[in-house]
Protein backbone atom coordinates (compact mmCIF):
# COMPACT_ATOMS: atom_id res chain seq x y z
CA UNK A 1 0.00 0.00 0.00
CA UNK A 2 1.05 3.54 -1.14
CA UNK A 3 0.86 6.09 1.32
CA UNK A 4 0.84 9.60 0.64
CA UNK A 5 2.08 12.68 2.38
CA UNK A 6 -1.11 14.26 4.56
CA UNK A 7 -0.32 17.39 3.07
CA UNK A 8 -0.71 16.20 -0.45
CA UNK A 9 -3.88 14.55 0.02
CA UNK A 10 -5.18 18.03 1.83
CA UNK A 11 -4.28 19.53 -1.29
CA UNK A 12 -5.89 17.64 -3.60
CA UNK A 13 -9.09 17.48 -1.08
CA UNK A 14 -8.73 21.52 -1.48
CA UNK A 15 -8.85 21.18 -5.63
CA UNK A 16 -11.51 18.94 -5.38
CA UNK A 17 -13.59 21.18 -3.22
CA UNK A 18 -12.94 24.30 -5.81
CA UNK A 19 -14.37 22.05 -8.69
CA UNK A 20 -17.78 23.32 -7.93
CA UNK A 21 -16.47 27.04 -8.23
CA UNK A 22 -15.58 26.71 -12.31
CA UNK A 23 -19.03 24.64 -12.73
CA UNK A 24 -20.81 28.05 -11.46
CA UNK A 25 -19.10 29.99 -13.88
CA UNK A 26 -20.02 28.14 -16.57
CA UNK A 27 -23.47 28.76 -15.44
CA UNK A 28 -22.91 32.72 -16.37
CA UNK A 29 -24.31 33.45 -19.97
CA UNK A 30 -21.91 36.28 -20.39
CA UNK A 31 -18.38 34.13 -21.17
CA UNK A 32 -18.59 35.14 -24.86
CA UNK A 33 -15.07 32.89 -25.79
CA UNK A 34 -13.99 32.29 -22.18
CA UNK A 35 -16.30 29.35 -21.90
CA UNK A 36 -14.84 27.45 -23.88
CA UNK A 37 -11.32 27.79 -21.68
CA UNK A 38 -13.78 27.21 -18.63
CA UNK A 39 -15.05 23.78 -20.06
CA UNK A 40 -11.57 22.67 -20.65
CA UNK A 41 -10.47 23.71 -17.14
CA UNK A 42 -13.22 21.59 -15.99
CA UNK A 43 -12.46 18.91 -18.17
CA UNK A 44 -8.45 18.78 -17.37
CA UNK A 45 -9.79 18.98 -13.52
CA UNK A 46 -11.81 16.03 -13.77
CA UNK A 47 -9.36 14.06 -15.72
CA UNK A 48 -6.55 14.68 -12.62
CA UNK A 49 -8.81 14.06 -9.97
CA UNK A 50 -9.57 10.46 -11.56
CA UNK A 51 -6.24 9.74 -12.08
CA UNK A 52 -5.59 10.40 -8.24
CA UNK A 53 -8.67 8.25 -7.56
CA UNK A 54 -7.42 5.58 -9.42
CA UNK A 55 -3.89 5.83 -8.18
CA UNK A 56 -4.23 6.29 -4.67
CA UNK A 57 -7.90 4.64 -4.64
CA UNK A 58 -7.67 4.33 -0.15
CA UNK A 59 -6.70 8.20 -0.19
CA UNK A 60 -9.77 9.13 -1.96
CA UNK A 61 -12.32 8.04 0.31
């Protein structure tokens, strides 16, 4: 078993909290051409936080 720094973990518990923060500004109809860099922050987000999932699957709980 893999055990990771608390520190890390806290960090990545921090990112994971923020997520919510770029899904309410893709809510806003004003972006104009700054959605599209909004979806793909979302997307890249997503895309780390199942990689740590699925390499550290007992520090993701």
């Amino acid at each position: 078993m893999i055990v990771i720094p608390n520190t890390v973990q806290e960090k990545i518990q921090f990112i994971i909290s923020r997520r919510e923060v770029l899904v309410d500004i893709l809510d806003r109809p004003n972006l104009g051409a700054l959605r599209l860099d909004a979806t793909q922050a979302l997307e890249e987000l997503d895309e780390l936080i199942q990689e740590f999932i699925m390499t550290f699957p007992e520090e993701s709980q």
